[in-house]
Protein backbone atom coordinates (compact mmCIF):
# COMPACT_ATOMS: atom_id res chain seq x y z
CA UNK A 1 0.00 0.00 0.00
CA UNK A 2 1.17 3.40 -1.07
CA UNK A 3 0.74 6.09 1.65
CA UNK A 4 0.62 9.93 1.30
CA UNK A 5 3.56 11.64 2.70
CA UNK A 6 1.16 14.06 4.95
CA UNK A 7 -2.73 13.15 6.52
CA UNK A 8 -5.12 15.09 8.66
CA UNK A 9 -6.33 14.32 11.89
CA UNK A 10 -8.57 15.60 14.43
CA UNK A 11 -9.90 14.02 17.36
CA UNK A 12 -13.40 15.19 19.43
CA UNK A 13 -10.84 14.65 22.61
CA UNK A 14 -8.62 17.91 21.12
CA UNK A 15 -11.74 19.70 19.63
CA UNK A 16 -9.68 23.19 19.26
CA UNK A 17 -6.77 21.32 17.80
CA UNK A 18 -6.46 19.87 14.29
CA UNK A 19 -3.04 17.55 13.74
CA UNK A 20 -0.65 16.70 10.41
CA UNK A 21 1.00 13.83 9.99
CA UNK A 22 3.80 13.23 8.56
CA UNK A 23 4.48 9.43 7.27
CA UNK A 24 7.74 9.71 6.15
CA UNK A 25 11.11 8.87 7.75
CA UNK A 26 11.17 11.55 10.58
CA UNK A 27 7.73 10.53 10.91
CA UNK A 28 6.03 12.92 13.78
CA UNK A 29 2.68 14.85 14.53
CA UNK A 30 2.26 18.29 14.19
CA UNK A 31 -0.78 20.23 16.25
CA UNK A 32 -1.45 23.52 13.81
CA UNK A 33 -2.81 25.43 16.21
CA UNK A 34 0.15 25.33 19.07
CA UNK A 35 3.14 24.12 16.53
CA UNK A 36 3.91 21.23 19.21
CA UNK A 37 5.39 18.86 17.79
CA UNK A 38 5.60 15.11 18.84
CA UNK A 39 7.88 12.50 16.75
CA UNK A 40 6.98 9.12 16.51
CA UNK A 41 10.20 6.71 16.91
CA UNK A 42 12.75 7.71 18.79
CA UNK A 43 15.52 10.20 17.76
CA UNK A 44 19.13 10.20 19.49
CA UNK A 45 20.76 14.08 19.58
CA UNK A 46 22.70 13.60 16.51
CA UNK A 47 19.78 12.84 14.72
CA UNK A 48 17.67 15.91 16.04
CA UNK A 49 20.87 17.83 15.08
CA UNK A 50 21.20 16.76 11.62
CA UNK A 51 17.30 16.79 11.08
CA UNK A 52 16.90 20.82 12.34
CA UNK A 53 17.49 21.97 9.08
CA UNK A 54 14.99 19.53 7.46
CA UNK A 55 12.39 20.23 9.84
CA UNK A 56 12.13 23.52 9.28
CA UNK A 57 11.21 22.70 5.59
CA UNK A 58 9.02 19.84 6.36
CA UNK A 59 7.05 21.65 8.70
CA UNK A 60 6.45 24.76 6.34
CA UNK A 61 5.72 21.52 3.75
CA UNK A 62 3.12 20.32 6.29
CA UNK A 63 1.80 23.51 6.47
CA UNK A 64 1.07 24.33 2.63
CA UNK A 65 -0.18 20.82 2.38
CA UNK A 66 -3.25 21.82 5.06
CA UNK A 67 -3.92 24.93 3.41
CA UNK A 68 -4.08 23.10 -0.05
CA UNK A 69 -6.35 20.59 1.83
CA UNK A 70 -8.46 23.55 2.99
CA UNK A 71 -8.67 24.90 -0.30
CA UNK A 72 -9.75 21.45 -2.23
CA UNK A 73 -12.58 20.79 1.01
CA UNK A 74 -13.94 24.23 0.33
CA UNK A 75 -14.02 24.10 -3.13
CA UNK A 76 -16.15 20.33 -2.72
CA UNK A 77 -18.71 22.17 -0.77
């Protein structure tokens, strides 16, 4: 199975909140609305050093995939 390198997520626990996902090696979750962000394997300080740089670009990817998933919903409606 083929899987997208970013979902959506929301959860009625986190009502305020709405989450990306990232599936790809880091893999981690992203809240939107407080930039938290929680990865999902474990990561030893060289590997949080080397992946700062990368981050920043996956998270701004992260964040033009929402708005592009915002845009597509809307335009469904």
């Amino acid at each position: 199975m083929e899987l997208p390198k970013f979902v959506l997520a929301d959860n009625t626990d986190f009502p305020n909140n709405l989450f990306v996902i990232h599936l790809e090696y880091p893999r981690f979750v992203i809240d939107l609305e407080t930039e938290d962000i929680e990865f999902l394997e474990e990561l030893d300080e060289t590997e949080e050093v080397e992946l700062k740089e990368e981050m920043d670009r996956l998270i701004d990817l992260a964040a033009a995939f929402y708005e592009r998933e915002i845009t597509r919903f809307a335009e469904d409606e």
